[in-house]
PDB file of N, CA and C in Angstrom:
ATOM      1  N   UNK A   1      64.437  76.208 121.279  1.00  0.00           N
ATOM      2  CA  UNK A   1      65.627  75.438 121.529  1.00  0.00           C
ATOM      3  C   UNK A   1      65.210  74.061 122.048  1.00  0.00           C
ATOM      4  N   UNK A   2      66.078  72.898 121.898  1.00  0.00           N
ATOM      5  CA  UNK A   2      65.659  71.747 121.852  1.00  0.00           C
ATOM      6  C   UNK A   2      65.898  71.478 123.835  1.00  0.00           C
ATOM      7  N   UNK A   3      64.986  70.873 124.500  1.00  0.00           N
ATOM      8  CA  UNK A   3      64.826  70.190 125.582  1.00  0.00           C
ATOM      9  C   UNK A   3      66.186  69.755 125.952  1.00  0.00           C
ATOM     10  N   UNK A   4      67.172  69.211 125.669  1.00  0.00           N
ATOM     11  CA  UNK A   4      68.452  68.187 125.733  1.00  0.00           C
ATOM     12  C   UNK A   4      69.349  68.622 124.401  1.00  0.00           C
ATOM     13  N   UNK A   5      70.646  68.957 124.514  1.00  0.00           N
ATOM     14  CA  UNK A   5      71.749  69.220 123.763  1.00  0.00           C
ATOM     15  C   UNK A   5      72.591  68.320 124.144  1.00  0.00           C
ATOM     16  N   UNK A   6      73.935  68.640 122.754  1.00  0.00           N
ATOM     17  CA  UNK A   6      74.898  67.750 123.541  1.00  0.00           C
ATOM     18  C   UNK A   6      76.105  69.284 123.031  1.00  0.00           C
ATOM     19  N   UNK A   7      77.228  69.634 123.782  1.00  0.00           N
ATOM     20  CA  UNK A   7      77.810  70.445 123.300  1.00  0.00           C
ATOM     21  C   UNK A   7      79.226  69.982 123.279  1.00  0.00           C
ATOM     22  N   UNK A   8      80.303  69.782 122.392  1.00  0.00           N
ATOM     23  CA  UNK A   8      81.813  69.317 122.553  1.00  0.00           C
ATOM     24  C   UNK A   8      82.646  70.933 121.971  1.00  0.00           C
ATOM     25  N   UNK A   9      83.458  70.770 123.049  1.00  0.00           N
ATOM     26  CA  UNK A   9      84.531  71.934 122.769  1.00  0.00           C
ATOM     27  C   UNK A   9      85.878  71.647 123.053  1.00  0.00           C
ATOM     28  N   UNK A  10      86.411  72.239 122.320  1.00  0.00           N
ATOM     29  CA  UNK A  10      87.910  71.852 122.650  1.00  0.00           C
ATOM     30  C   UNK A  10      88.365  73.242 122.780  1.00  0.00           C
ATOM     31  N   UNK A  11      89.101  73.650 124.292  1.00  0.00           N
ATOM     32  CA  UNK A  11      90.063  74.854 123.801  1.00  0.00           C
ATOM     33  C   UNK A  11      91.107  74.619 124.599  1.00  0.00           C
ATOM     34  N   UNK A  12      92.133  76.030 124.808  1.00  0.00           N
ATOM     35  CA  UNK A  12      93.568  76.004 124.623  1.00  0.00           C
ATOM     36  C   UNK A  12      93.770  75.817 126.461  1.00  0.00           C
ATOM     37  N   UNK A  13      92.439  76.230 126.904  1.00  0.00           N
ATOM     38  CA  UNK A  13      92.637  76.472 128.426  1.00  0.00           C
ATOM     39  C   UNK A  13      92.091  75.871 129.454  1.00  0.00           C
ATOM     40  N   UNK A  14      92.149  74.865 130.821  1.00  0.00           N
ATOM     41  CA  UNK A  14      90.824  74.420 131.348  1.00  0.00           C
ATOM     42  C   UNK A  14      90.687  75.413 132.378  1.00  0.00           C
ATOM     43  N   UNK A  15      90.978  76.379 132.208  1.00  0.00           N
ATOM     44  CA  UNK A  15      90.451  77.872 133.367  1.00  0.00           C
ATOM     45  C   UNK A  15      89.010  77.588 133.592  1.00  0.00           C
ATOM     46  N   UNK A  16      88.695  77.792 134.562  1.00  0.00           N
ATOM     47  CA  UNK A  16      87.217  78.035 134.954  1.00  0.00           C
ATOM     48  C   UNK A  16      86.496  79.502 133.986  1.00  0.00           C
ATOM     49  N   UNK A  17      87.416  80.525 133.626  1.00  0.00           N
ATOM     50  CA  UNK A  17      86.608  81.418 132.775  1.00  0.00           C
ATOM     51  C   UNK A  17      86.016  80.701 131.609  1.00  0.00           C
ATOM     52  N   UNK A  18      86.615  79.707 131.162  1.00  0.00           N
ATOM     53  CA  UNK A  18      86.081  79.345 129.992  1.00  0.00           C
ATOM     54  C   UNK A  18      84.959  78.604 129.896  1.00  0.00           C
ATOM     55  N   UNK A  19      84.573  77.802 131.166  1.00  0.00           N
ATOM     56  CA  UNK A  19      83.214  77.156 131.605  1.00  0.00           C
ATOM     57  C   UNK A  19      82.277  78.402 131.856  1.00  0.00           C
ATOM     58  N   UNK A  20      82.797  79.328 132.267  1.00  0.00           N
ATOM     59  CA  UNK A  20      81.614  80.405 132.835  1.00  0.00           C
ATOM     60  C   UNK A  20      81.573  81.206 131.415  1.00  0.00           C
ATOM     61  N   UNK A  21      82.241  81.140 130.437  1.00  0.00           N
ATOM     62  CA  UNK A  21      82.090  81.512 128.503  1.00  0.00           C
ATOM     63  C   UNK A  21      80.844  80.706 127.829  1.00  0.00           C
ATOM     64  N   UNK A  22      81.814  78.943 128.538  1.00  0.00           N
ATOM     65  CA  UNK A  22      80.295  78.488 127.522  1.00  0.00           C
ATOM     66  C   UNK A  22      78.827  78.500 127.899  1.00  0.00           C
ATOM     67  N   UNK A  23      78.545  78.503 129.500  1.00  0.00           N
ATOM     68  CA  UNK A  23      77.766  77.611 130.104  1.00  0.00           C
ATOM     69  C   UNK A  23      77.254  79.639 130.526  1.00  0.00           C
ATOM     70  N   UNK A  24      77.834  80.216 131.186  1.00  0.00           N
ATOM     71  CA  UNK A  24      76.822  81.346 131.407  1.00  0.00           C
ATOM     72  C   UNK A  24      76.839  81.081 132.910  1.00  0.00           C
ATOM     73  N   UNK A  25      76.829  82.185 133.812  1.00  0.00           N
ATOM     74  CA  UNK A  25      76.586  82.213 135.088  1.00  0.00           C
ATOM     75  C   UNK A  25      75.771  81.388 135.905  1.00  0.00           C
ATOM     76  N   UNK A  26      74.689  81.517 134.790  1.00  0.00           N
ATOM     77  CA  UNK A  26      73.141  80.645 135.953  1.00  0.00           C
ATOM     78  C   UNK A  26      72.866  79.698 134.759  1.00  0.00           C
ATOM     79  N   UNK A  27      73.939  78.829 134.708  1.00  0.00           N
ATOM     80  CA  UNK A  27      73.548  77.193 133.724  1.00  0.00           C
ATOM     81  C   UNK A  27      73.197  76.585 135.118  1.00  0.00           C
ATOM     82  N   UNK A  28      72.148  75.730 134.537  1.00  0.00           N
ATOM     83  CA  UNK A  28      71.708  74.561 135.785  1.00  0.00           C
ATOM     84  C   UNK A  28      71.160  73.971 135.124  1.00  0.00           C
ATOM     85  N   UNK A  29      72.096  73.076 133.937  1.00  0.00           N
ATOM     86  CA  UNK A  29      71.368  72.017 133.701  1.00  0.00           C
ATOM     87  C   UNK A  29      72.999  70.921 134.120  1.00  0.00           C
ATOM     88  N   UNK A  30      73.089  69.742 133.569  1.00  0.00           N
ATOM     89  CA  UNK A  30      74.445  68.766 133.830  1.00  0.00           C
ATOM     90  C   UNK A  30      74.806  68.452 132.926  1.00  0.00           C
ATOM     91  N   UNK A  31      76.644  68.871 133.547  1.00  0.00           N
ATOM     92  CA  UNK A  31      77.458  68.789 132.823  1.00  0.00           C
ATOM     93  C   UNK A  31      78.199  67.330 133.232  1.00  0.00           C
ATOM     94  N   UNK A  32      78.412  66.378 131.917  1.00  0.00           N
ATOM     95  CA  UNK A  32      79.166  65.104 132.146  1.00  0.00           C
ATOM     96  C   UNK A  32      80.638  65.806 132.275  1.00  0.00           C
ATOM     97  N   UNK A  33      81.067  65.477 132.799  1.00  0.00           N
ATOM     98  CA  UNK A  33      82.750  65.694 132.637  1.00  0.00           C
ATOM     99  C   UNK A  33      84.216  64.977 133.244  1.00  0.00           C
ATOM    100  N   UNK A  34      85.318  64.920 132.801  1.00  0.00           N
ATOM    101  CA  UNK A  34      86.171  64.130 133.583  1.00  0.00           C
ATOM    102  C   UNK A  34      86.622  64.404 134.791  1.00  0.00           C
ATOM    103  N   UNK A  35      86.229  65.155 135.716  1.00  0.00           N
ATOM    104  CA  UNK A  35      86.144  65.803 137.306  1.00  0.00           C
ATOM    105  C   UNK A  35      87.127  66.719 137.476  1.00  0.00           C
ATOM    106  N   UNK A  36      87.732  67.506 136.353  1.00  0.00           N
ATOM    107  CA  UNK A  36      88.618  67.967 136.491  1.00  0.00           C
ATOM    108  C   UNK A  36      88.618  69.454 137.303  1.00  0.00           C
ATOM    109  N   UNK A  37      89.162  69.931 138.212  1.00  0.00           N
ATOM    110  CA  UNK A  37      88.753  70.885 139.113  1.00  0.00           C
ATOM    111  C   UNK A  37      87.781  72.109 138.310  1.00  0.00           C
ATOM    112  N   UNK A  38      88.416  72.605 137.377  1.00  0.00           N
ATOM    113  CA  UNK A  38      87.443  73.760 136.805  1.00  0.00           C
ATOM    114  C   UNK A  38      85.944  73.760 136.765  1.00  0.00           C
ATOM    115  N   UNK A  39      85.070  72.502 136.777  1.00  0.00           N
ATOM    116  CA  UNK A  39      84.059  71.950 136.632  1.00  0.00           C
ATOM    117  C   UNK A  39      83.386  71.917 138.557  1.00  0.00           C
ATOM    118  N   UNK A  40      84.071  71.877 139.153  1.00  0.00           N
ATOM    119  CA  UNK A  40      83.844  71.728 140.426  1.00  0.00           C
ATOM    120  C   UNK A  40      82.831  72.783 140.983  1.00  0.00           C
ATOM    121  N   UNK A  41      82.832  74.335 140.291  1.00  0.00           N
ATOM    122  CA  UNK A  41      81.780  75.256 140.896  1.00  0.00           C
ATOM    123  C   UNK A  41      80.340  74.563 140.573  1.00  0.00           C
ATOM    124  N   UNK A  42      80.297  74.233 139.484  1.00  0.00           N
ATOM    125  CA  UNK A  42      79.089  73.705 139.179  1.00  0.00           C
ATOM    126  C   UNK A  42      78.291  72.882 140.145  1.00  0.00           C
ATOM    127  N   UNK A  43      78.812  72.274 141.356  1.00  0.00           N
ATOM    128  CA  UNK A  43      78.173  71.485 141.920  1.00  0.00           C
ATOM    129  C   UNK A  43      78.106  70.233 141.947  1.00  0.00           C
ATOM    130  N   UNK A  44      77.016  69.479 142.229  1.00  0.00           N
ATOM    131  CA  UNK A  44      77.227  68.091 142.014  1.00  0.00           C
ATOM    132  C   UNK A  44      77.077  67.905 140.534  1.00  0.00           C
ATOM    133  N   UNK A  45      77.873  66.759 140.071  1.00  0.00           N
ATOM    134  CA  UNK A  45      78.017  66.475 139.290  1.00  0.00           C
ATOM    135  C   UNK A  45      77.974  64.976 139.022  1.00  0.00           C
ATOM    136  N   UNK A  46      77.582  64.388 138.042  1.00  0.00           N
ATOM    137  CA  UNK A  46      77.275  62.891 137.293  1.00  0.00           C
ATOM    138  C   UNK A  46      78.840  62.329 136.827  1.00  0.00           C
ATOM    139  N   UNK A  47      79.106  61.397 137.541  1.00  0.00           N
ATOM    140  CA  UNK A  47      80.841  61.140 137.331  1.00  0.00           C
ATOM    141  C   UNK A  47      80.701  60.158 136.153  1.00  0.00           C
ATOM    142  N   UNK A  48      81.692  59.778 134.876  1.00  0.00           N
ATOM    143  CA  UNK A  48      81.916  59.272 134.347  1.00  0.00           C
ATOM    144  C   UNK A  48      82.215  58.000 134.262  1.00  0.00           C
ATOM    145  N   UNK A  49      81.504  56.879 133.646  1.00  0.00           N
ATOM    146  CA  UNK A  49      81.777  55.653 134.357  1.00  0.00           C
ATOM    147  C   UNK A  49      83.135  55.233 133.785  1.00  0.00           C
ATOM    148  N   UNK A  50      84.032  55.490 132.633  1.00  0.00           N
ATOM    149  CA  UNK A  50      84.868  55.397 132.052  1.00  0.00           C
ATOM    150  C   UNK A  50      85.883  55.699 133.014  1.00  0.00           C
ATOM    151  N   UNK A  51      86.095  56.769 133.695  1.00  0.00           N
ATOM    152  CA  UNK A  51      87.053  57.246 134.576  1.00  0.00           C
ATOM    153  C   UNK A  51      86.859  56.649 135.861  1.00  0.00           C
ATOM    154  N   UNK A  52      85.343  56.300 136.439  1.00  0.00           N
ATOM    155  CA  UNK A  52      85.793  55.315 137.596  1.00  0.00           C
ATOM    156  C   UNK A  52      85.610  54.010 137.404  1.00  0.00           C
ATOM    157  N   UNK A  53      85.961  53.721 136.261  1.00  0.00           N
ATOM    158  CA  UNK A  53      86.456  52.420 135.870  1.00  0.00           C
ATOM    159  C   UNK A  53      87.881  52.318 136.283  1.00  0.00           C
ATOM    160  N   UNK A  54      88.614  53.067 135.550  1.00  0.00           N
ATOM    161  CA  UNK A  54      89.721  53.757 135.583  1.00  0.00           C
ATOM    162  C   UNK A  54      90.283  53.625 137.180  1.00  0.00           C
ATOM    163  N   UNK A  55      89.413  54.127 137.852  1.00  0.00           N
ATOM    164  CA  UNK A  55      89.955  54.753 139.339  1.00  0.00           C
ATOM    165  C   UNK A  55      89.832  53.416 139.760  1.00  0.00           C
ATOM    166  N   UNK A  56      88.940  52.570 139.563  1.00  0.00           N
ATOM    167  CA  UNK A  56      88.685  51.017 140.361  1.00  0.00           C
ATOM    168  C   UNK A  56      89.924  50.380 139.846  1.00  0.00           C
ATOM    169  N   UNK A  57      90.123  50.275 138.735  1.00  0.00           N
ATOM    170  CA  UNK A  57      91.497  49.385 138.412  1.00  0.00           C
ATOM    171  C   UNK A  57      92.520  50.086 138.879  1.00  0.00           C
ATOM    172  N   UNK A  58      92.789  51.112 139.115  1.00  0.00           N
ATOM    173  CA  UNK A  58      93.799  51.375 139.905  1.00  0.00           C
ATOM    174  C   UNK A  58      93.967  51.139 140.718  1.00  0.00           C
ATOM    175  N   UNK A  59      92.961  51.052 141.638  1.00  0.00           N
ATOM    176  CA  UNK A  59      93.109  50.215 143.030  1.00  0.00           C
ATOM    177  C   UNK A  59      93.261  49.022 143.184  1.00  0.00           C
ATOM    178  N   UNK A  60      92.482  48.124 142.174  1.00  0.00           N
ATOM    179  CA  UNK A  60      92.933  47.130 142.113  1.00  0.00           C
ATOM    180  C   UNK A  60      94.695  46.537 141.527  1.00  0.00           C
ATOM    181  N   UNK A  61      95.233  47.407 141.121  1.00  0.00           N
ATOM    182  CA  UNK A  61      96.472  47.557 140.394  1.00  0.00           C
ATOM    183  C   UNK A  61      97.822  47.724 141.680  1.00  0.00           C
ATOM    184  N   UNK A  62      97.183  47.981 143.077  1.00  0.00           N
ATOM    185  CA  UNK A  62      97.277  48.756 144.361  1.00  0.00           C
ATOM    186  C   UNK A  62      98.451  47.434 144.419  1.00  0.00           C
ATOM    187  N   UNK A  63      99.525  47.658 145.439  1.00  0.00           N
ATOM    188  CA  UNK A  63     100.317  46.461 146.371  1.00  0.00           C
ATOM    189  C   UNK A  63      99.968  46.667 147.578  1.00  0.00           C
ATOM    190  N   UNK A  64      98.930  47.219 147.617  1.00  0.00           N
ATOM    191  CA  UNK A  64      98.281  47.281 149.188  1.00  0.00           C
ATOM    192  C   UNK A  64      96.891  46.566 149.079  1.00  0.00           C
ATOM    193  N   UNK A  65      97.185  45.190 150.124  1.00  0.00           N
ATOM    194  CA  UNK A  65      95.581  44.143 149.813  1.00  0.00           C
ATOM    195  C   UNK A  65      94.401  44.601 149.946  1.00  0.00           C
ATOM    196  N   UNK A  66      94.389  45.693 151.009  1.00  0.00           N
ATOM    197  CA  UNK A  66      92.843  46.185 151.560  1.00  0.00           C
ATOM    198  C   UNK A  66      92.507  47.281 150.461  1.00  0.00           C
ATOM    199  N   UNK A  67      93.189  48.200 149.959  1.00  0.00           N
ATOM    200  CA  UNK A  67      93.305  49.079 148.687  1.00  0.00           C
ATOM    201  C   UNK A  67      92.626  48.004 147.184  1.00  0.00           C
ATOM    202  N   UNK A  68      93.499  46.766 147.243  1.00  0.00           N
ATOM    203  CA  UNK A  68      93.026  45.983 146.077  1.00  0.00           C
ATOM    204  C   UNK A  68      91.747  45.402 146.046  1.00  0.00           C
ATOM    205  N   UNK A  69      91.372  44.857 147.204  1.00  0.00           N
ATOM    206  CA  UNK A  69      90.047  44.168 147.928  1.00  0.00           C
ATOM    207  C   UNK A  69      88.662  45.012 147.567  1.00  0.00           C
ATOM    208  N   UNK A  70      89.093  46.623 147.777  1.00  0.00           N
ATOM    209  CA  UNK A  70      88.447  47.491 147.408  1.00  0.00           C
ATOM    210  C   UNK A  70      88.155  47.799 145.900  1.00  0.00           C
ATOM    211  N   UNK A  71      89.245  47.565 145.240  1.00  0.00           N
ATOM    212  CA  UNK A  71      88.899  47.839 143.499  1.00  0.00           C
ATOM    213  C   UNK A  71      88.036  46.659 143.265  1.00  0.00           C
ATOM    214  N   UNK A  72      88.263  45.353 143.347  1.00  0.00           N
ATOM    215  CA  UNK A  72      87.553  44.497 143.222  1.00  0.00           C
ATOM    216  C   UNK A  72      86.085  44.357 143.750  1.00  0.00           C
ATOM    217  N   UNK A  73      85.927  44.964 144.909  1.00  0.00           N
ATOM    218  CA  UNK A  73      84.477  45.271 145.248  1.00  0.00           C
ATOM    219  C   UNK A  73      83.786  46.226 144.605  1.00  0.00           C
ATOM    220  N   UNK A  74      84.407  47.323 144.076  1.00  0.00           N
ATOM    221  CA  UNK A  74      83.671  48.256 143.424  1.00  0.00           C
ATOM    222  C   UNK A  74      83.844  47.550 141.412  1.00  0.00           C
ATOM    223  N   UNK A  75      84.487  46.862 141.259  1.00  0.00           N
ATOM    224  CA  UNK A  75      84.780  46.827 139.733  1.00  0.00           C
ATOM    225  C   UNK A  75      84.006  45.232 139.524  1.00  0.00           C
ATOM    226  N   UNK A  76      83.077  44.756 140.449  1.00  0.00           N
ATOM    227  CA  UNK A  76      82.089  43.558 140.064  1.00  0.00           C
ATOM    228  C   UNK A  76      81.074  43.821 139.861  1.00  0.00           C
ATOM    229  N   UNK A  77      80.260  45.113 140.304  1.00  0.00           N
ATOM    230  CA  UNK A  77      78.710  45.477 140.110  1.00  0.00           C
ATOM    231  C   UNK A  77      79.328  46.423 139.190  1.00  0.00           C
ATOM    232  N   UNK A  78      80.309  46.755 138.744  1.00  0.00           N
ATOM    233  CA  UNK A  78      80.308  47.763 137.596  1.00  0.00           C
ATOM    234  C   UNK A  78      80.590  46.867 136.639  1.00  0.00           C
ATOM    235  N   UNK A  79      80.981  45.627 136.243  1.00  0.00           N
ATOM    236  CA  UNK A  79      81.069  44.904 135.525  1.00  0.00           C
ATOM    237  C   UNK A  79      79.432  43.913 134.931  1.00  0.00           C
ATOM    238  N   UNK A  80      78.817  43.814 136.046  1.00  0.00           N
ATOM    239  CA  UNK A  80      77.504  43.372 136.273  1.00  0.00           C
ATOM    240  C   UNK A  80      76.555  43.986 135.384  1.00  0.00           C
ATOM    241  N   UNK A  81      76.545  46.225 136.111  1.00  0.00           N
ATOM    242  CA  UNK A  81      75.930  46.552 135.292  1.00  0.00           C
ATOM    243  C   UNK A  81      76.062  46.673 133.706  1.00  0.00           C
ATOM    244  N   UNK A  82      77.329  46.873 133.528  1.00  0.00           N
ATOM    245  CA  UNK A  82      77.828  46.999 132.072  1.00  0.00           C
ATOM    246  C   UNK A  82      76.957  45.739 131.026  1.00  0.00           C
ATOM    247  N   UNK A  83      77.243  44.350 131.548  1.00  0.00           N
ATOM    248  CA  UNK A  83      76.655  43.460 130.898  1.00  0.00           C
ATOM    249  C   UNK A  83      75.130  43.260 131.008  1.00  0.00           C
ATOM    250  N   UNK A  84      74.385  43.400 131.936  1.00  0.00           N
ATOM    251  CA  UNK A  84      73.087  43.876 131.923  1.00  0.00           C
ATOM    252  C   UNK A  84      72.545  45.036 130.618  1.00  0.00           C
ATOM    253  N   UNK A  85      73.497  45.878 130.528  1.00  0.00           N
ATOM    254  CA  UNK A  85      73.206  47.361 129.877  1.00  0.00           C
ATOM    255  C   UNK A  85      73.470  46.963 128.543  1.00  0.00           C
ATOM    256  N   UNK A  86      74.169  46.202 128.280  1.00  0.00           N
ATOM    257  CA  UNK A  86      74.388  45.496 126.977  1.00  0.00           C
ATOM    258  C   UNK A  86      73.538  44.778 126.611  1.00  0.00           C
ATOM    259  N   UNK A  87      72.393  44.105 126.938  1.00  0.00           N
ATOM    260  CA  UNK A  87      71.705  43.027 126.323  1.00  0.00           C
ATOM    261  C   UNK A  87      70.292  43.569 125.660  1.00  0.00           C
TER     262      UNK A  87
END
């Protein structure tokens, strides 16, 4: 079996049985995912930069200044790295 997979599934349920279907009791390798609770036994996990993109503009989206101050501090080095990662 190959070192690194990538696996996509789609099903009807996000139950935690169905993570412990694909992945097997004692998986320990990482799972990317959108943080959605079912995923949570697994442990730490590698967050999606798409979704805390997401979460930064929301704050910045905030009518509360110190809330907005905050999206903007987190959504300039994520903007930084993005264009770095691009070249």
């Amino acid at each position: 079996m190959a070192s690194t997979f990538t696996l996509f599934t789609m099903r009807g349920s996000r139950a935690a049985t169905v993570l412990n279907e694909l992945l097997g009791e004692t998986f320990s390798g990482v799972v990317m995912c959108d943080r959605a609770k079912m995923y949570w036994q697994l442990g730490r996990l590698p967050w999606c930069w798409a979704h805390l993109k997401r979460d930064f503009q929301a704050l910045i989206d905030s009518s509360d200044h110190q809330v907005k101050r905050l999206g903007h501090d987190l959504m300039r080095p994520t903007k930084r790295l993005f264009r770095e990662w691009a070249r």
